[in-house]
Protein backbone atom coordinates (compact mmCIF):
# COMPACT_ATOMS: atom_id res chain seq x y z
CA UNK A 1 -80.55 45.85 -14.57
CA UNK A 2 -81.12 43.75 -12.12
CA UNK A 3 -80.17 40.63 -13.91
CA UNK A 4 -77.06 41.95 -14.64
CA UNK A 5 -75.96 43.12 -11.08
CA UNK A 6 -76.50 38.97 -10.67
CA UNK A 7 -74.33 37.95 -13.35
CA UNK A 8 -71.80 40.08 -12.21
CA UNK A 9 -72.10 38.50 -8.97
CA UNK A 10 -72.12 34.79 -10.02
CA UNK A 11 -68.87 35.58 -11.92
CA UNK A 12 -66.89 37.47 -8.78
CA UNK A 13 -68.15 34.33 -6.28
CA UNK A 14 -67.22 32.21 -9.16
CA UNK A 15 -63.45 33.35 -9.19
CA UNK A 16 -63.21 34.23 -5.46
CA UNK A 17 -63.84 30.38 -5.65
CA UNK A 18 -61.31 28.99 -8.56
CA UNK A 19 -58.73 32.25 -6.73
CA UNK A 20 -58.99 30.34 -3.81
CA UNK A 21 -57.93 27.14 -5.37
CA UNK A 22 -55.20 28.44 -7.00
CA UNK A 23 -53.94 29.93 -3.42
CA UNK A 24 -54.58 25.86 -1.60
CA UNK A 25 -51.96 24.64 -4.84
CA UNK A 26 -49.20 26.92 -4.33
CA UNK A 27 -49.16 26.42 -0.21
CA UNK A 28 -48.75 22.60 -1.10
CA UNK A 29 -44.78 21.14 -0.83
CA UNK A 30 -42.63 22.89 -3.02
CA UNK A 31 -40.25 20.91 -5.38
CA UNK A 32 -37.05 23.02 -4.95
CA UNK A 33 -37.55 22.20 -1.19
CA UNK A 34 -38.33 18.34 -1.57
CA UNK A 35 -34.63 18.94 -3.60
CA UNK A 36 -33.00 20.51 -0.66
CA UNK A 37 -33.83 18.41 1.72
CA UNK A 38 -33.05 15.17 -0.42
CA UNK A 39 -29.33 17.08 -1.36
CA UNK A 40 -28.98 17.26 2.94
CA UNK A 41 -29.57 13.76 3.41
CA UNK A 42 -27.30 12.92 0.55
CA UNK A 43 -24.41 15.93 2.45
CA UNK A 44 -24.97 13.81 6.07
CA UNK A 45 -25.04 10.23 4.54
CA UNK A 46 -21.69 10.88 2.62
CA UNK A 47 -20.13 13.00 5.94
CA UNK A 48 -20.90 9.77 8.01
CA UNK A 49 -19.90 7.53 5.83
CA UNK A 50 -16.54 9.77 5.32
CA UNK A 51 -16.65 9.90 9.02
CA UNK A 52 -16.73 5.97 9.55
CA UNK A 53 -14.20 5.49 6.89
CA UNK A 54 -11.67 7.88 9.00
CA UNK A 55 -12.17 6.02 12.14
CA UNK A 56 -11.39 2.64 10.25
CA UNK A 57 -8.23 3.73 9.21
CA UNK A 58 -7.08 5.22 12.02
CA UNK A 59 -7.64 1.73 14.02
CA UNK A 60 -6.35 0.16 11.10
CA UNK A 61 -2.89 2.09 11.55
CA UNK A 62 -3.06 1.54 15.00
CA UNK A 63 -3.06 -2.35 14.63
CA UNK A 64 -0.16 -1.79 12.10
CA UNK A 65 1.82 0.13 14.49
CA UNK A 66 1.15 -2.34 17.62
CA UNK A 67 2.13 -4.71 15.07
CA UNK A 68 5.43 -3.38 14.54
CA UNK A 69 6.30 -2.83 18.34
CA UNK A 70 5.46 -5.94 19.05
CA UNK A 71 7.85 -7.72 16.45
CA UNK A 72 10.08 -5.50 17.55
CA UNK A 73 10.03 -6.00 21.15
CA UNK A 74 9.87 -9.91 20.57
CA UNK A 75 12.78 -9.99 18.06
CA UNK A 76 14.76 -7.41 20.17
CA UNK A 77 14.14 -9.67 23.56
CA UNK A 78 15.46 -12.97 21.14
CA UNK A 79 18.71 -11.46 20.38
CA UNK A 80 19.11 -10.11 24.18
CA UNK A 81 18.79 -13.57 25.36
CA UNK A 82 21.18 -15.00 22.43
CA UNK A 83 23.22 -12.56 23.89
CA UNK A 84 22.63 -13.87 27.28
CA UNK A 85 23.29 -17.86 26.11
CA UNK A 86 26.07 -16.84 24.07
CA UNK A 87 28.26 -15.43 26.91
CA UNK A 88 28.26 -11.98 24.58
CA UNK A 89 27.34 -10.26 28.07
CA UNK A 90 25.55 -11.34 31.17
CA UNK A 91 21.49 -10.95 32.24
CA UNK A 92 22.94 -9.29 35.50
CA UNK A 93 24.79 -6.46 33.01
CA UNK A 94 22.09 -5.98 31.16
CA UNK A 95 20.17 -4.90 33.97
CA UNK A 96 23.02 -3.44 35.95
CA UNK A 97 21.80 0.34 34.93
CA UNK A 98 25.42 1.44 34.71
CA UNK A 99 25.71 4.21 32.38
CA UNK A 100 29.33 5.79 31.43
CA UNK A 101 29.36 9.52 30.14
CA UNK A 102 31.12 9.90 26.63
CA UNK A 103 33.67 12.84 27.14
CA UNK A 104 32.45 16.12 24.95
CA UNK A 105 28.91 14.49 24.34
CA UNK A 106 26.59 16.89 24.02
CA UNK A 107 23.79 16.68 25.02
CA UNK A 108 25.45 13.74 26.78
CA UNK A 109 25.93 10.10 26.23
CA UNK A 110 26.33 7.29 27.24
CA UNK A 111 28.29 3.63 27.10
CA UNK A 112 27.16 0.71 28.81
CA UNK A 113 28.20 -2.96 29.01
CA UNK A 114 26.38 -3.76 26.19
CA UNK A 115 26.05 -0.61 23.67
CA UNK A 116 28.53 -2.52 20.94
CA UNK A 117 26.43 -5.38 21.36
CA UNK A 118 23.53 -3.22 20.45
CA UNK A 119 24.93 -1.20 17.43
CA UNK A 120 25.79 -4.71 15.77
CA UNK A 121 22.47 -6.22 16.37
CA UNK A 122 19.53 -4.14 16.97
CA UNK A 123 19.98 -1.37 14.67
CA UNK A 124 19.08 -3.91 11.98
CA UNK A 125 16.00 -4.64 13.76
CA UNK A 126 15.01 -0.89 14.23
CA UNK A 127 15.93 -0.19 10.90
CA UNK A 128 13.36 -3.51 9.54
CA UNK A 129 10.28 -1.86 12.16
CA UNK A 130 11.06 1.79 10.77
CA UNK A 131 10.67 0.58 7.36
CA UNK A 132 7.09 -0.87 7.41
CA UNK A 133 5.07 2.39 6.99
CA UNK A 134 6.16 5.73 5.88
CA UNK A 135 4.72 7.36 8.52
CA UNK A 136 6.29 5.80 11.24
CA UNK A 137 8.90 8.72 12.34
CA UNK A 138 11.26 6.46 14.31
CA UNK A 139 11.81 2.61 15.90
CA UNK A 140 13.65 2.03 18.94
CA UNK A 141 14.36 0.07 22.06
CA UNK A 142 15.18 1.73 25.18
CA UNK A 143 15.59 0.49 28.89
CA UNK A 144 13.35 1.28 31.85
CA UNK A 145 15.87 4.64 32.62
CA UNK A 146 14.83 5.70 28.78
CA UNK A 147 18.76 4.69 27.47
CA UNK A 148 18.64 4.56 23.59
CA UNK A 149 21.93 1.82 23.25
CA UNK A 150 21.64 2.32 19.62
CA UNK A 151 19.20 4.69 17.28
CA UNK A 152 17.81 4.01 13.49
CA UNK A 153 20.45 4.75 11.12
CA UNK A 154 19.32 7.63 10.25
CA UNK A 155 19.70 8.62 13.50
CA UNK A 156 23.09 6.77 13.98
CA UNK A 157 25.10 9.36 12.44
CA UNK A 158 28.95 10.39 14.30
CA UNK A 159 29.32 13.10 16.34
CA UNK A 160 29.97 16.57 14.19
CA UNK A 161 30.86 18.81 16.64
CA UNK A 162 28.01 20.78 15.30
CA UNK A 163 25.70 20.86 18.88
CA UNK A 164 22.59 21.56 16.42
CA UNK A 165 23.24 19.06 13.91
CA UNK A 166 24.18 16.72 16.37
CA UNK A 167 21.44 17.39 18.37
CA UNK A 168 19.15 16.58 15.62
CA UNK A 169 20.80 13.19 13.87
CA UNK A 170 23.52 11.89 16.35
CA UNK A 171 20.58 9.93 18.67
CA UNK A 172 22.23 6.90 19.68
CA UNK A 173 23.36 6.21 23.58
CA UNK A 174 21.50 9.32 24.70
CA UNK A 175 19.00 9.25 28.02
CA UNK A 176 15.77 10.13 27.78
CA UNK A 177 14.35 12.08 30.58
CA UNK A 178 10.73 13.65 29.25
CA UNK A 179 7.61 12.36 31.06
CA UNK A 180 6.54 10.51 28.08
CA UNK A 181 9.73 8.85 27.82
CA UNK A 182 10.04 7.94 31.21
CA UNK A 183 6.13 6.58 31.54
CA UNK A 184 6.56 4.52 27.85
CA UNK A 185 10.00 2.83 29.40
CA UNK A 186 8.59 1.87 32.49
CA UNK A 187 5.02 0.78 31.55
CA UNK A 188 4.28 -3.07 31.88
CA UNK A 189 1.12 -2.70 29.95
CA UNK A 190 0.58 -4.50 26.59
CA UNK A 191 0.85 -1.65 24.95
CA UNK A 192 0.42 2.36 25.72
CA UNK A 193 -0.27 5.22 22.85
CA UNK A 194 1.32 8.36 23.93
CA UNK A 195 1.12 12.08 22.38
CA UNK A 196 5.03 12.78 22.58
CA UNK A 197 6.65 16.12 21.45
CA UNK A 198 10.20 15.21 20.42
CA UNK A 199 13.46 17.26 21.41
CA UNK A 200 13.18 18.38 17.79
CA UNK A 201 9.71 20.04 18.74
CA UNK A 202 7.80 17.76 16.38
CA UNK A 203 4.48 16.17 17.51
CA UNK A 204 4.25 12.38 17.20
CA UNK A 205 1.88 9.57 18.68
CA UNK A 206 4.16 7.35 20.26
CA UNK A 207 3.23 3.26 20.84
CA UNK A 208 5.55 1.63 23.03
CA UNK A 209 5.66 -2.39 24.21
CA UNK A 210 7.45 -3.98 27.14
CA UNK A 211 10.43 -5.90 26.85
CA UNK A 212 10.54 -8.63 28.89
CA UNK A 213 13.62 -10.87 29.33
CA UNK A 214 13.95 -13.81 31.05
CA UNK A 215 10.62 -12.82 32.77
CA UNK A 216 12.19 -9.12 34.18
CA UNK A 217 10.77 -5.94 32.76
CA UNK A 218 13.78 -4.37 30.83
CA UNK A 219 12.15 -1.74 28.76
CA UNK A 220 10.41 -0.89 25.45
CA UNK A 221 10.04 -1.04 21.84
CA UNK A 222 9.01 2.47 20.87
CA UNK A 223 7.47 3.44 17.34
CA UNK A 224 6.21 7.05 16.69
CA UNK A 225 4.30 7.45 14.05
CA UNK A 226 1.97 10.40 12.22
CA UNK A 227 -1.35 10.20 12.89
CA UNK A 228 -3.62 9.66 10.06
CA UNK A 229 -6.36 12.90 10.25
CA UNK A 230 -9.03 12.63 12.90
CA UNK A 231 -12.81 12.48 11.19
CA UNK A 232 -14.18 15.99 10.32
CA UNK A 233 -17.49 17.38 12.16
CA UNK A 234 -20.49 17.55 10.54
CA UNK A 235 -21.65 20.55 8.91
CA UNK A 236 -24.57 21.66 10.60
């Protein structure tokens, strides 16, 4: 009897003992864990790298639009001084800042000493800058009052007699008087970046350059453009 009891005894410590083992394996690092973690790593590595990618383009448009302005603020400040050389109009009427209402404009505009001038030879060159990227919204010069002498095609159109439809294509000769207007058209800067909200109500980023002629500020080359998307957050 007593011999038995110690069997039975041997065999309980025996698989309190091989019990325990089995317990020590299945607290070790679980493979469906190891998996997760590895897939998170993978999830962060591509957000970043998705991230990065964003920020690239984004400076990359940037360049492209500064690009743009620049051409056409240079190309727009060669034909003003051709202009100038040419005996087309005068440097002191270009900067004279004398602006003539148009009868039954509305909203107003306006003719200056030099407006013809412009509709013959810098809606070309607005045209050219509008055309580069498809998300550029609009190309134009404008003096240091924020006077449009001539608009994009597009833009260009006659006067309807429709005030909404005018309102909306019939840009050219107009004044613009918004803060953003006034700050891009009077900024001696290389070149600013603006959030602008158009008469229209549409949201635009708006790069302008200074236009310099004969060494005098006398405006800007505007292009507003659509944003490409800003990088997403990471997921926590």
């Amino acid at each position: 009897m007593t011999k038995t009891i110690t069997s039975l005894m041997f065999f309980a410590v025996l698989g309190a003992t091989l019990g325990g083992t089995a317990v020590t394996a299945a607290a070790g690092p679980d493979k469906s864990e190891k998996e997760k973690e590895k897939e998170r790593l993978e999830k962060e590595k591509a957000e970043k790298a998705a991230g990065d990618a964003a920020v690239e383009a984004q400076a990359a448009q940037e360049r492209e639009v500064r690009q743009a302005a620049e051409q056409l603020a240079n190309d727009t400040a060669a034909v003003m001084e051709k202009w100038i050389v040419n005996q087309a109009t005068s440097q002191d009427k270009l900067f004279a800042r004398l602006y003539f209402p148009i009868l039954n404009s509305s909203p107003t505009k306006y003719n200056t000493q030099y407006d013809q001038l412009a509709e013959r030879d810098l809606v070309p060159l607005e045209d050219k800058a509008l055309q580069t990227n498809t998300s550029f919204q609009y190309a134009i010069v404008t003096d240091s009052n924020g006077y449009i002498p001539a608009h994009n095609t597009r833009f260009n159109q006659p006067m309807s007699g429709n005030a909404a439809q005018d309102y909306a294509n019939s840009r050219s000769k107009r004044m613009l008087g918004d803060t953003a207007s006034l700050i891009a058209a009077r900024s001696e800067a290389n070149y600013l970046i603006l959030r602008n909200k158009l008469e229209t109500g549409e949201v635009v980023y708006d790069l302008s350059v200074p236009i310099t002629i004969r060494g005098k500020h006398w405006g800007c080359a505007r292009i507003g453009y659509k944003k490409l998307p800003d990088p997403k957050p990471s997921s926590e």
